[in-house]
PDB file of N, CA and C in Angstrom:
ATOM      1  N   UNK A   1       3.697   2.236  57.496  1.00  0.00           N
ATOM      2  CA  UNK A   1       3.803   2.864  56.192  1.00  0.00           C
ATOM      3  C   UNK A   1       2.413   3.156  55.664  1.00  0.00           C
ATOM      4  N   UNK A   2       2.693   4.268  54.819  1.00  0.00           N
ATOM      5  CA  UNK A   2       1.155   4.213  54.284  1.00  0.00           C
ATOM      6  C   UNK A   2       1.060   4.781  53.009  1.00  0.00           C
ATOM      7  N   UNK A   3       0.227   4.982  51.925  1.00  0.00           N
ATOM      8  CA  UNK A   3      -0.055   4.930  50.688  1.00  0.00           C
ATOM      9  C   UNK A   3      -0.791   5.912  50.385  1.00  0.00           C
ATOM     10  N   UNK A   4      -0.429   7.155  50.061  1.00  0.00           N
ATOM     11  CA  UNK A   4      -1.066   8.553  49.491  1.00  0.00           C
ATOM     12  C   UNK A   4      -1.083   8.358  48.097  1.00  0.00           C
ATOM     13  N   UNK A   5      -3.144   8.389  47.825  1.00  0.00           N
ATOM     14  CA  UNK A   5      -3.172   9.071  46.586  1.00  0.00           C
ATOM     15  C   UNK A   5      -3.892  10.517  46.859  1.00  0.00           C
ATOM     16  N   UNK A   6      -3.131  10.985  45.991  1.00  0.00           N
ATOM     17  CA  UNK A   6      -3.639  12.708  46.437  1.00  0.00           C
ATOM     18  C   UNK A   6      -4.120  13.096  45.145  1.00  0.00           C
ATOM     19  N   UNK A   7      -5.351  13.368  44.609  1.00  0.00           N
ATOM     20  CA  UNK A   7      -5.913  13.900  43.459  1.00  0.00           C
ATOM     21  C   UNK A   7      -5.913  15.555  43.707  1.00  0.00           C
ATOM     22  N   UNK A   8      -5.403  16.081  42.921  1.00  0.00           N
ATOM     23  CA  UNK A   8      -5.114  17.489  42.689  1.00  0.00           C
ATOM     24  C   UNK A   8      -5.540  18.235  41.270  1.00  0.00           C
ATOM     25  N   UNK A   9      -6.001  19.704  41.569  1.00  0.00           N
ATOM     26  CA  UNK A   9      -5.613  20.400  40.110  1.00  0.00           C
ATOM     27  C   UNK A   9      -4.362  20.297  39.302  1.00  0.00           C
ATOM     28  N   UNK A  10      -4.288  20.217  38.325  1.00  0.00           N
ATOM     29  CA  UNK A  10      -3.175  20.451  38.114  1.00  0.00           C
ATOM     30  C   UNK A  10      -2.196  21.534  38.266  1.00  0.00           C
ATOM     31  N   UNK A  11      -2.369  22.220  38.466  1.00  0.00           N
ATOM     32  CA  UNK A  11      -1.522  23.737  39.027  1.00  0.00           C
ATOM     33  C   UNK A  11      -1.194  23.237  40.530  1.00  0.00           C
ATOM     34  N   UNK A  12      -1.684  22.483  40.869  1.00  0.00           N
ATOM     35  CA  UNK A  12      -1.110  22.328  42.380  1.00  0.00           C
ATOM     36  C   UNK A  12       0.153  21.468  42.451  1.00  0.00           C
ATOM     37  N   UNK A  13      -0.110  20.456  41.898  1.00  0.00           N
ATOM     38  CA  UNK A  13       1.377  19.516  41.038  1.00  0.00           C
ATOM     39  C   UNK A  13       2.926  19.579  41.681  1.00  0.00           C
ATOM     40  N   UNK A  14       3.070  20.901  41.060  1.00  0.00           N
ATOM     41  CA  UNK A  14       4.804  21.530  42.201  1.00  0.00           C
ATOM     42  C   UNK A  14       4.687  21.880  43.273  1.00  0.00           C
ATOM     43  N   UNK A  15       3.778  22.320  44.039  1.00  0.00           N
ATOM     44  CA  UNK A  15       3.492  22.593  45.098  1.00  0.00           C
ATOM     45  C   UNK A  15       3.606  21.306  46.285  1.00  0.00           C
ATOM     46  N   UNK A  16       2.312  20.578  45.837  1.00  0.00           N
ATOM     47  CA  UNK A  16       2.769  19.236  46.291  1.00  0.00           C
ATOM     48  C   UNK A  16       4.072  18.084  46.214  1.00  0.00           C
ATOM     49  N   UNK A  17       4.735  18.132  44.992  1.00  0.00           N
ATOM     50  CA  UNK A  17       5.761  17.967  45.236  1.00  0.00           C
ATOM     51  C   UNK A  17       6.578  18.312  46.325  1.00  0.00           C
ATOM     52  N   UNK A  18       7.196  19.543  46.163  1.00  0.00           N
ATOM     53  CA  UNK A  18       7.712  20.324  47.157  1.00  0.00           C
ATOM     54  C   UNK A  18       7.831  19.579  48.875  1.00  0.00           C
ATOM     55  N   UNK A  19       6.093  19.960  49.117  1.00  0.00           N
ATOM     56  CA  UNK A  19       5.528  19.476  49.878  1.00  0.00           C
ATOM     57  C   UNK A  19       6.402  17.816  50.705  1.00  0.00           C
ATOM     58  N   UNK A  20       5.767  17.119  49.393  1.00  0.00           N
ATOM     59  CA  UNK A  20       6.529  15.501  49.956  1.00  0.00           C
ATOM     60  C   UNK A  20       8.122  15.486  49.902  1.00  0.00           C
ATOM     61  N   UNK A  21       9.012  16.054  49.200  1.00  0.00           N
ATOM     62  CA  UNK A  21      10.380  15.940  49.551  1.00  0.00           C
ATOM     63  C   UNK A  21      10.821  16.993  50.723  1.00  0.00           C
ATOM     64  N   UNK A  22      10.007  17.967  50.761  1.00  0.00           N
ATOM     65  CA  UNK A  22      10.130  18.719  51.992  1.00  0.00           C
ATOM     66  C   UNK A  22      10.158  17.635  53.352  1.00  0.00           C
ATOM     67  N   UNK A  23       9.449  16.709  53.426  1.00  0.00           N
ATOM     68  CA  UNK A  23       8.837  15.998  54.999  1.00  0.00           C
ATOM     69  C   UNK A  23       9.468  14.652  54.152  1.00  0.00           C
ATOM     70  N   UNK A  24      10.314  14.836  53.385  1.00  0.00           N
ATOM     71  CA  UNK A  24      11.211  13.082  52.967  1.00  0.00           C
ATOM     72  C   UNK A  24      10.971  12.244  52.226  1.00  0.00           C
ATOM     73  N   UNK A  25       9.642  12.227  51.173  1.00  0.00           N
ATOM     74  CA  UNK A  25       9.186  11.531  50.724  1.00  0.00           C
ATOM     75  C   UNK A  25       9.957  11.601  49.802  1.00  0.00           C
ATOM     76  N   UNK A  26      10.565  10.725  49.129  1.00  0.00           N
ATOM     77  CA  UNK A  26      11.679  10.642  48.164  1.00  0.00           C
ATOM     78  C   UNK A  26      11.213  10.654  46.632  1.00  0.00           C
ATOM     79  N   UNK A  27      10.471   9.668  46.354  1.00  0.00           N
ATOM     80  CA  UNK A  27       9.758   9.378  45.293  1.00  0.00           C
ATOM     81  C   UNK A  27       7.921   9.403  45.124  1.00  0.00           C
ATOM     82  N   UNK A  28       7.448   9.170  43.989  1.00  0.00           N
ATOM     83  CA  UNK A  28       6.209   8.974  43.689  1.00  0.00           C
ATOM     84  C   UNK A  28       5.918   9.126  42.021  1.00  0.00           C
ATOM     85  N   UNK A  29       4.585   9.082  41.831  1.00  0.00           N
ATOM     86  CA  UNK A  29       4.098   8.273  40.539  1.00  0.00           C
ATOM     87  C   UNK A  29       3.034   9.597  40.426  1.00  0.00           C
ATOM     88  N   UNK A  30       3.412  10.269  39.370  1.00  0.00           N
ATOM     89  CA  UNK A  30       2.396  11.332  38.469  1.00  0.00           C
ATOM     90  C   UNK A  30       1.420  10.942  37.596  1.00  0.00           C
ATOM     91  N   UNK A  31       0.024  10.470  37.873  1.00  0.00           N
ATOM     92  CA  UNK A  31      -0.945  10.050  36.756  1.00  0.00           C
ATOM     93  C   UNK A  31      -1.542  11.398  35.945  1.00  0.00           C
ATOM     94  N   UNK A  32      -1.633  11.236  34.659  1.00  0.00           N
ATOM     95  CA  UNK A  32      -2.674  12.465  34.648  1.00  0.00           C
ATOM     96  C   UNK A  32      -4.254  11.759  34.563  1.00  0.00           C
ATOM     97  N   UNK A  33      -4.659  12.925  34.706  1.00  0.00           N
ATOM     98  CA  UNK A  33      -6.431  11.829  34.784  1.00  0.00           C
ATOM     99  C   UNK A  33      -7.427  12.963  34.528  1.00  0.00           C
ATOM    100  N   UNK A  34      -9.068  12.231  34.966  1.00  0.00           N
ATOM    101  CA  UNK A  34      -9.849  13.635  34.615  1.00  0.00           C
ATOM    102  C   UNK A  34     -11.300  13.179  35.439  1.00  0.00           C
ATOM    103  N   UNK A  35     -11.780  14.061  36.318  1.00  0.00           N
ATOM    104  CA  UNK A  35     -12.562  13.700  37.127  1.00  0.00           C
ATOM    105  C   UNK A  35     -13.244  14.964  37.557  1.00  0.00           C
ATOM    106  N   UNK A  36     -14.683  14.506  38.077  1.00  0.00           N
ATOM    107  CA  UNK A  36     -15.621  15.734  38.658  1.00  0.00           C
ATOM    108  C   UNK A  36     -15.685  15.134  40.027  1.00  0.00           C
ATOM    109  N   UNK A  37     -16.164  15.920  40.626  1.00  0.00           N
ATOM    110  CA  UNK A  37     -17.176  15.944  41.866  1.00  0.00           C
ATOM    111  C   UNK A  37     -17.600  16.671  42.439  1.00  0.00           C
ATOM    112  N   UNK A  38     -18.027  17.430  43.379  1.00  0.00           N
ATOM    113  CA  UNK A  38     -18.827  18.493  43.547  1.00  0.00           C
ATOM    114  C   UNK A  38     -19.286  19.463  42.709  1.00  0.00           C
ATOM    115  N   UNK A  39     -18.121  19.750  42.148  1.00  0.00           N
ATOM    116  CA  UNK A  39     -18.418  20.822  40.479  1.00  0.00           C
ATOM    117  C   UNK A  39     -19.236  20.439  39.516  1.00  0.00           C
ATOM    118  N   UNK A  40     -19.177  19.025  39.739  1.00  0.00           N
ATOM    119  CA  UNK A  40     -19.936  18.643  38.265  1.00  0.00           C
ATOM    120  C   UNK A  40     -19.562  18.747  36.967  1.00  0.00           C
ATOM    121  N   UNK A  41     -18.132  18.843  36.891  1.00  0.00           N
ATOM    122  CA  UNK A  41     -17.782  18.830  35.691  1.00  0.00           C
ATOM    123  C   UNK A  41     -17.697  19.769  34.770  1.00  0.00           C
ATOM    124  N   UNK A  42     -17.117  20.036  33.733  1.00  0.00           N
ATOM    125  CA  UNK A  42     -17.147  21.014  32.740  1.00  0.00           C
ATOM    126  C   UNK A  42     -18.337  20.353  32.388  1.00  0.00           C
ATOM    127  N   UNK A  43     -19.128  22.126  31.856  1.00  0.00           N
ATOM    128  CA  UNK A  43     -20.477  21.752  31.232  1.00  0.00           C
ATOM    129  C   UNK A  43     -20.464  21.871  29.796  1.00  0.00           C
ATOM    130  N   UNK A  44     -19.167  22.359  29.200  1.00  0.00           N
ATOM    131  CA  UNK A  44     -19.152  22.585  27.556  1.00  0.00           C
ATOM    132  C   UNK A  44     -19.424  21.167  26.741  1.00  0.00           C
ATOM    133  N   UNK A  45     -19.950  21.341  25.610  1.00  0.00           N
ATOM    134  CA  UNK A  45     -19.710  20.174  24.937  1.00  0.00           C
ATOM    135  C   UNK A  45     -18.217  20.118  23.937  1.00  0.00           C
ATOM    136  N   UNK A  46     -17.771  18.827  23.796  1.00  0.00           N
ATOM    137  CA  UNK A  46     -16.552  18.781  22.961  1.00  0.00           C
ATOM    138  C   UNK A  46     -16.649  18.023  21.848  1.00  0.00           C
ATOM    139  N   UNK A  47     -16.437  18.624  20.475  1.00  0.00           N
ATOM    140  CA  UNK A  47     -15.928  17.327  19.127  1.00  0.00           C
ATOM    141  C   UNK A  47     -15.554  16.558  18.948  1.00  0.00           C
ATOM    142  N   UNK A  48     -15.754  15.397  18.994  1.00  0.00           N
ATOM    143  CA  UNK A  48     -15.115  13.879  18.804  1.00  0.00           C
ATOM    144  C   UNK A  48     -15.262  13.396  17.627  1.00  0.00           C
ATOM    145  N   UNK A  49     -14.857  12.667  16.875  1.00  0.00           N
ATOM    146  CA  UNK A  49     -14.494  12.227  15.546  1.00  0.00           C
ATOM    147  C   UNK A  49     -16.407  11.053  16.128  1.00  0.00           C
ATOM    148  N   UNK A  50     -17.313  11.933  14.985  1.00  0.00           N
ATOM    149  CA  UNK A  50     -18.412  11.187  15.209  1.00  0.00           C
ATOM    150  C   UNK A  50     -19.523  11.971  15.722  1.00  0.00           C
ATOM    151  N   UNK A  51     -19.008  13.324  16.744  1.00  0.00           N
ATOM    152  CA  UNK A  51     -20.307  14.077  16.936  1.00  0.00           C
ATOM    153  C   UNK A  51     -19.869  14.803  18.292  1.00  0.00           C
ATOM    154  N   UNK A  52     -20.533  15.793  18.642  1.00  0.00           N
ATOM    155  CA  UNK A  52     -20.375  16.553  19.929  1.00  0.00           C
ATOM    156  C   UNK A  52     -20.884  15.647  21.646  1.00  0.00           C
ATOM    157  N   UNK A  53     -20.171  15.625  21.766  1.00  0.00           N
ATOM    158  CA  UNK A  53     -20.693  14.837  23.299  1.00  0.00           C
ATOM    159  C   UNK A  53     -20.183  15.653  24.437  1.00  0.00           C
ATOM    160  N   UNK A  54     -21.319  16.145  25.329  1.00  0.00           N
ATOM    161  CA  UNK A  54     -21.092  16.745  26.871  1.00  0.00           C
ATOM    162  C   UNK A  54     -20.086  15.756  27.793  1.00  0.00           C
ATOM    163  N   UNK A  55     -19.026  16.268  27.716  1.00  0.00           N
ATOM    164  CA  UNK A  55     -17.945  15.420  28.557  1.00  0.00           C
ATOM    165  C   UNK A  55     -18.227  16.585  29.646  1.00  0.00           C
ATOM    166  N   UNK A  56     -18.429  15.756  31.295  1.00  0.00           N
ATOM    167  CA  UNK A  56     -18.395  16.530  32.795  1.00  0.00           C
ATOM    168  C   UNK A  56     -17.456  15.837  33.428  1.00  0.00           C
ATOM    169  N   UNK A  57     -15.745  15.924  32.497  1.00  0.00           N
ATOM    170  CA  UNK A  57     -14.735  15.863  33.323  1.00  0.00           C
ATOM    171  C   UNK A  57     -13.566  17.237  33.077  1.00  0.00           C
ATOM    172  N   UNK A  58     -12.689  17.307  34.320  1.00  0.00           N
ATOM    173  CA  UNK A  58     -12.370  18.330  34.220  1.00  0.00           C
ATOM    174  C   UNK A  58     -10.729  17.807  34.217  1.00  0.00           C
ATOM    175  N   UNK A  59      -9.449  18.081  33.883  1.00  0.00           N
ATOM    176  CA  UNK A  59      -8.046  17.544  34.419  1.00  0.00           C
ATOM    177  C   UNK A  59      -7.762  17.641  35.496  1.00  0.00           C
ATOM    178  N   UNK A  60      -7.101  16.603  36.048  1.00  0.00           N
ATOM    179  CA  UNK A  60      -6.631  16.240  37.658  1.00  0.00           C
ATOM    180  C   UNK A  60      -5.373  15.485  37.275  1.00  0.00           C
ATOM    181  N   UNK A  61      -4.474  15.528  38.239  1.00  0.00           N
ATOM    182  CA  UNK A  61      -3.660  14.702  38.624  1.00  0.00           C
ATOM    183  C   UNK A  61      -3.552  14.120  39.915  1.00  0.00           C
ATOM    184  N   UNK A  62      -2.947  12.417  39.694  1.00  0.00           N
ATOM    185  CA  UNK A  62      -2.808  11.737  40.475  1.00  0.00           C
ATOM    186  C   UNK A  62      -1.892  11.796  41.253  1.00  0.00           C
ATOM    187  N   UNK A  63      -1.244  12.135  42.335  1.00  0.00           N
ATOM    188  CA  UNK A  63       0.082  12.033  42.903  1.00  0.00           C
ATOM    189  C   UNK A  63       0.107   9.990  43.842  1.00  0.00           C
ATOM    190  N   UNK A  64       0.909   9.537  43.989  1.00  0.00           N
ATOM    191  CA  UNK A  64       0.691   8.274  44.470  1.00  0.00           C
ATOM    192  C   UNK A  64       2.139   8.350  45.216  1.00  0.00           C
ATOM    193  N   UNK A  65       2.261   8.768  46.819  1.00  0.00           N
ATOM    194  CA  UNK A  65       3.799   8.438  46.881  1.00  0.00           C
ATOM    195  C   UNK A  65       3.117   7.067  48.691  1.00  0.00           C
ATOM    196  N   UNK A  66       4.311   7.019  48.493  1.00  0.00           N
ATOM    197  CA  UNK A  66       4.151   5.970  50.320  1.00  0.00           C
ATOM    198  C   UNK A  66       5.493   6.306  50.683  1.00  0.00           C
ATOM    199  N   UNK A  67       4.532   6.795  51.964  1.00  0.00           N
ATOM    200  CA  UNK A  67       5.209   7.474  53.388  1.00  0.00           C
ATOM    201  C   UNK A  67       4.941   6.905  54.699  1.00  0.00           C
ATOM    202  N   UNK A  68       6.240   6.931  55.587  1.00  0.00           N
ATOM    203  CA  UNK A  68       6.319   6.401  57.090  1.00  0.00           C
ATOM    204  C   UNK A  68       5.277   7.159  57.383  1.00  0.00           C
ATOM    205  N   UNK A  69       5.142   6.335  58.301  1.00  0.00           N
ATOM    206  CA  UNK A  69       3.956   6.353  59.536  1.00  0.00           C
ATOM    207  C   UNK A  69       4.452   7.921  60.371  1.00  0.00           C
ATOM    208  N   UNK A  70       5.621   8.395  60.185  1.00  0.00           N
ATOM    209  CA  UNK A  70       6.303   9.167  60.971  1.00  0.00           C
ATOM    210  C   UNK A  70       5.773  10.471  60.861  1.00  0.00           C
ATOM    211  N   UNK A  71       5.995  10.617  59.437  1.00  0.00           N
ATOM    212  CA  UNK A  71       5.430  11.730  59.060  1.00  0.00           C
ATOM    213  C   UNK A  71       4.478  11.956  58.479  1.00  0.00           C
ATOM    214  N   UNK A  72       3.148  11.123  58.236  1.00  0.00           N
ATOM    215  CA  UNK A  72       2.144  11.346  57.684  1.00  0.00           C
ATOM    216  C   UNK A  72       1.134  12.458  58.047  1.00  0.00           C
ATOM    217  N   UNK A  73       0.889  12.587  59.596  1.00  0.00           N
ATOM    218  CA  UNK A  73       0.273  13.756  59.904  1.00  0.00           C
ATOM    219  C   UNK A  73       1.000  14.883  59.220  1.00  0.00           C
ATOM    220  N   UNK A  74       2.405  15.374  59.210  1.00  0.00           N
ATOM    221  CA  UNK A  74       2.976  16.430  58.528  1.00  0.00           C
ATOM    222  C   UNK A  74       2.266  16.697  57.364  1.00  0.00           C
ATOM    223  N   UNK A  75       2.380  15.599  56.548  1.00  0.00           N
ATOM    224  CA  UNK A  75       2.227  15.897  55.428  1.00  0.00           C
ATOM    225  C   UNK A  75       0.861  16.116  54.972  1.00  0.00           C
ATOM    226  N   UNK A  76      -0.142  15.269  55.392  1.00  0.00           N
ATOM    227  CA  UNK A  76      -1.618  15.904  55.221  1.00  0.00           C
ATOM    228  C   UNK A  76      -1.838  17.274  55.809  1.00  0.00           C
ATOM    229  N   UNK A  77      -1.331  17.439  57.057  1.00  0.00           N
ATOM    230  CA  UNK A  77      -1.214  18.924  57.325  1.00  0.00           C
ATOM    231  C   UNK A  77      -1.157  19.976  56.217  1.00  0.00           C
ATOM    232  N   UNK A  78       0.624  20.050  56.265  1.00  0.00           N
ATOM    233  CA  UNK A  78       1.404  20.640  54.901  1.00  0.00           C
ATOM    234  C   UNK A  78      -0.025  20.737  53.572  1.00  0.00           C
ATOM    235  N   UNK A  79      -0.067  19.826  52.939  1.00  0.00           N
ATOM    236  CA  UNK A  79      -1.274  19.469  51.730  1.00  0.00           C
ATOM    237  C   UNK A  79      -2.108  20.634  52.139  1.00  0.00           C
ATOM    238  N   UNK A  80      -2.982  20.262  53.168  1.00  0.00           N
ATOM    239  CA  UNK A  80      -4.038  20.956  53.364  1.00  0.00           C
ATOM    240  C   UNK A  80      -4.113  22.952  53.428  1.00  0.00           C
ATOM    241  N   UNK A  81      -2.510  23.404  54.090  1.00  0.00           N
ATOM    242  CA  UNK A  81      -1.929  24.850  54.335  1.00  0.00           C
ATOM    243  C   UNK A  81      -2.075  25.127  53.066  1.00  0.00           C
ATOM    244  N   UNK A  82      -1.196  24.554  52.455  1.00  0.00           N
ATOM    245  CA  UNK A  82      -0.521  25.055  51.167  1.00  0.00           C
ATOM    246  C   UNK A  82      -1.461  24.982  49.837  1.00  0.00           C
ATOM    247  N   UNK A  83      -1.958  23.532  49.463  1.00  0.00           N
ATOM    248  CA  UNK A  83      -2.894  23.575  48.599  1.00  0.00           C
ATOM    249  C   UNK A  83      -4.536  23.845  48.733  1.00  0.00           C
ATOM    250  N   UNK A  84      -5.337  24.068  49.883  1.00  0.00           N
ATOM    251  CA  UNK A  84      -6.699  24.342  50.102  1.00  0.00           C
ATOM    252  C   UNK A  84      -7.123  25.928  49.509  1.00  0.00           C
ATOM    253  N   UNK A  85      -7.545  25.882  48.731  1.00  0.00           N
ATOM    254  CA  UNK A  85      -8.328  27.328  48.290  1.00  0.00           C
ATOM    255  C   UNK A  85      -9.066  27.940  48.699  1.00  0.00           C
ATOM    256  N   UNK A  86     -10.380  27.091  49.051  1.00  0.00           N
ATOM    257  CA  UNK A  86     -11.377  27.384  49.398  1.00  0.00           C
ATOM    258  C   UNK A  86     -12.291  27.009  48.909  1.00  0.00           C
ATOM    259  N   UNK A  87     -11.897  26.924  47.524  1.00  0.00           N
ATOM    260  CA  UNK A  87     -13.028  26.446  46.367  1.00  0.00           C
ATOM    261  C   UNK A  87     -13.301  25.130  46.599  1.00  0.00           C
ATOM    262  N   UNK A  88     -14.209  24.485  45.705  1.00  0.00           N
ATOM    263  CA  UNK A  88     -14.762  23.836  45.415  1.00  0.00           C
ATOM    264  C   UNK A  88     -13.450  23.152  43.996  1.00  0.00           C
ATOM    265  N   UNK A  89     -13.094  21.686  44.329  1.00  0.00           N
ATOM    266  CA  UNK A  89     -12.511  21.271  43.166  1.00  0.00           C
ATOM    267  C   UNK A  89     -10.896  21.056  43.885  1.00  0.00           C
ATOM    268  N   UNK A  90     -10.439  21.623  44.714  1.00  0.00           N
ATOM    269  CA  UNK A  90      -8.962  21.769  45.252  1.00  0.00           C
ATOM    270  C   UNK A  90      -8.229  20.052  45.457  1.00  0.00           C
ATOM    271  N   UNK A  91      -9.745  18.908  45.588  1.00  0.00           N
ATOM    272  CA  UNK A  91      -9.000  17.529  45.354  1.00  0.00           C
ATOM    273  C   UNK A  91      -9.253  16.938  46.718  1.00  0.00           C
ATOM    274  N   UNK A  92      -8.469  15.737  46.739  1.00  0.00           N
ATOM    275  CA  UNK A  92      -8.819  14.983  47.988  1.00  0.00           C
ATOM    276  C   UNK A  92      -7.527  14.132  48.303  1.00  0.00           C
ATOM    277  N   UNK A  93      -7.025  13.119  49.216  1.00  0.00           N
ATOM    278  CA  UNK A  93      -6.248  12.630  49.516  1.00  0.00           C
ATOM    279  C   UNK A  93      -6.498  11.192  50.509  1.00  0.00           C
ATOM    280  N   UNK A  94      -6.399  10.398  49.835  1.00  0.00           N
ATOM    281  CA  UNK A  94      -6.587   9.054  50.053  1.00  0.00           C
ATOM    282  C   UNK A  94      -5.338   8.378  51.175  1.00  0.00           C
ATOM    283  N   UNK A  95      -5.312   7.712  51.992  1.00  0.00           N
ATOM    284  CA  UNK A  95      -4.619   7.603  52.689  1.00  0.00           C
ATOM    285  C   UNK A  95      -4.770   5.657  53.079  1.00  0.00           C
ATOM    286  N   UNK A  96      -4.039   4.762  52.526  1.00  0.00           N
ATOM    287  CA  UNK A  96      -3.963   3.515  53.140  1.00  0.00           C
ATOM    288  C   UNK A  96      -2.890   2.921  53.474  1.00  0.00           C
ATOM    289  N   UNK A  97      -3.429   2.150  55.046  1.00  0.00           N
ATOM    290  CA  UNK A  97      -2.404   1.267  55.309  1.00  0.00           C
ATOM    291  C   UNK A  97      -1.495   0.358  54.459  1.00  0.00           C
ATOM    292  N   UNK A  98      -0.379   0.115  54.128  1.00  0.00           N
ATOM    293  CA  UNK A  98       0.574  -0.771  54.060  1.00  0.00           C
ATOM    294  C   UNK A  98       1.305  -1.729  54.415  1.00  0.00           C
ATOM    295  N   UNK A  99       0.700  -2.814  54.345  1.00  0.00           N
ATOM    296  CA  UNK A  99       1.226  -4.302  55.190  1.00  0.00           C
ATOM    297  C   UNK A  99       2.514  -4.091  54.982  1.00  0.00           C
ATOM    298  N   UNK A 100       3.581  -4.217  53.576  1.00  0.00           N
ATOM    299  CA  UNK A 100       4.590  -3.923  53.321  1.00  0.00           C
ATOM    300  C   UNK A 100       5.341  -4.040  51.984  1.00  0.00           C
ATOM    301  N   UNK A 101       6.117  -3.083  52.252  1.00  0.00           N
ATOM    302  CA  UNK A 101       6.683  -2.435  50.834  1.00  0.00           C
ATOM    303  C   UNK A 101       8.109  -2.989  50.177  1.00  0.00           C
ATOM    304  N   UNK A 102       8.340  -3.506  49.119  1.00  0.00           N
ATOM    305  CA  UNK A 102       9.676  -4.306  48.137  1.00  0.00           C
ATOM    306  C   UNK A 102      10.311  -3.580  47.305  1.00  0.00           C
ATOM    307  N   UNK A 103      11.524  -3.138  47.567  1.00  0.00           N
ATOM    308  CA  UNK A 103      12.291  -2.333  46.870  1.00  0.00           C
ATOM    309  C   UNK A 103      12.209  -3.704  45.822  1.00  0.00           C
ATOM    310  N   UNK A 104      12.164  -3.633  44.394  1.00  0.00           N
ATOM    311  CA  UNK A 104      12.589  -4.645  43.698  1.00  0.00           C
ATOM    312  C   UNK A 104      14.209  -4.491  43.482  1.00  0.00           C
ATOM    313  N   UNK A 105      14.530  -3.285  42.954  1.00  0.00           N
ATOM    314  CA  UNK A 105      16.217  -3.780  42.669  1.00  0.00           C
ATOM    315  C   UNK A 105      16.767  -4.534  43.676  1.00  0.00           C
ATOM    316  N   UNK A 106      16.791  -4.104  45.281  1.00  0.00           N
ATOM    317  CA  UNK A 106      17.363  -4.710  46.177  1.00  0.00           C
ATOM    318  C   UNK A 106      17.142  -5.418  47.174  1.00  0.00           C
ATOM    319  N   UNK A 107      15.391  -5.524  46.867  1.00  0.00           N
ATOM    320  CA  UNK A 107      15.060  -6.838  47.782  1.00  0.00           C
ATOM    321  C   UNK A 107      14.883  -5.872  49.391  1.00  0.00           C
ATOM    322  N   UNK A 108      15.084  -4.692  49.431  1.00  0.00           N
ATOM    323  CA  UNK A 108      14.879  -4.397  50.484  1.00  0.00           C
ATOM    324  C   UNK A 108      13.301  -4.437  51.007  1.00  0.00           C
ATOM    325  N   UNK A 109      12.827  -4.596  52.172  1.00  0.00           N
ATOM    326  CA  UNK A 109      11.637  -4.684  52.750  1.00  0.00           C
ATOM    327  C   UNK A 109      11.055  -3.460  53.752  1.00  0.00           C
ATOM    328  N   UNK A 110       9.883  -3.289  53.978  1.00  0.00           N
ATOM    329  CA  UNK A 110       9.445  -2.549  55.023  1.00  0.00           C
ATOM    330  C   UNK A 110       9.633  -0.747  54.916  1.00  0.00           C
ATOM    331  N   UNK A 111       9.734  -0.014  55.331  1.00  0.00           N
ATOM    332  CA  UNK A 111      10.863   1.204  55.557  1.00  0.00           C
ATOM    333  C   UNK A 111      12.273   1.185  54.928  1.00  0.00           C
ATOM    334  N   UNK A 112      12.794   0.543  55.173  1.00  0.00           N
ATOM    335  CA  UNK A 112      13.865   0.600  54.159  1.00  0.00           C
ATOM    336  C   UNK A 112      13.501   0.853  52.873  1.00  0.00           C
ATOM    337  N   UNK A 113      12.863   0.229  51.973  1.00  0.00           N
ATOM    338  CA  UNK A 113      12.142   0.241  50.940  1.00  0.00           C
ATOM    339  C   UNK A 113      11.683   1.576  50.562  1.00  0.00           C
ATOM    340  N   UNK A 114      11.493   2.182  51.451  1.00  0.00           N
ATOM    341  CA  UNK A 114      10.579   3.585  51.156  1.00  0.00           C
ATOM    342  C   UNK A 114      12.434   4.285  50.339  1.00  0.00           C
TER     343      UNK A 114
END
């Protein structure tokens, strides 16, 4: 099993979705968040109760699902077709092992669980 966090634009969002119930992934966890990296961030400054401060973050979302071992190549594949632009900013995708996974309602373990 393994543990995708996939940081995305937000416009990519349904796409990726798609994506993971396409190749089975049943569920997952939508963060919103806000992050630079290569871009460097929005360079505008913004109003805050207190004074203008240069914020160099831009909106992202978190996708967080865990997927068999089965289909994980698919799906980083898939990710990469569908959401890569070209640009600069398109996100990244984190990928960790999973000793193992607890359905809580039912106590199920392992794969099942997924």
């Amino acid at each position: 099993m393994k543990k995708l966090e996939i940081t995305i634009k937000p416009e990519s969002l349904e796409k990726v979705k798609e994506i993971l119930f396409e190749k089975g992934c049943t569920g997952m966890t939508v963060i919103s968040a806000m992050g630079c990296g290569n871009q460097k961030g929005d360079q505008e400054s913004t109003f805050f109760k207190g004074g203008n401060f240069r914020i160099n973050l831009l909106p992202k979302i978190q996708v967080i699902a865990y997927v068999s071992d089965e289909i994980i190549e698919d799906v980083l594949i898939s990710i990469h077709e569908q959401i890569a632009s070209g640009q600069v900013g398109d996100g990244k995708v984190a990928v960790y092992a999973i000793e193992d996974l607890m359905r809580i309602r039912t106590s199920e373990r392992g794969d099942k669980a997924l």
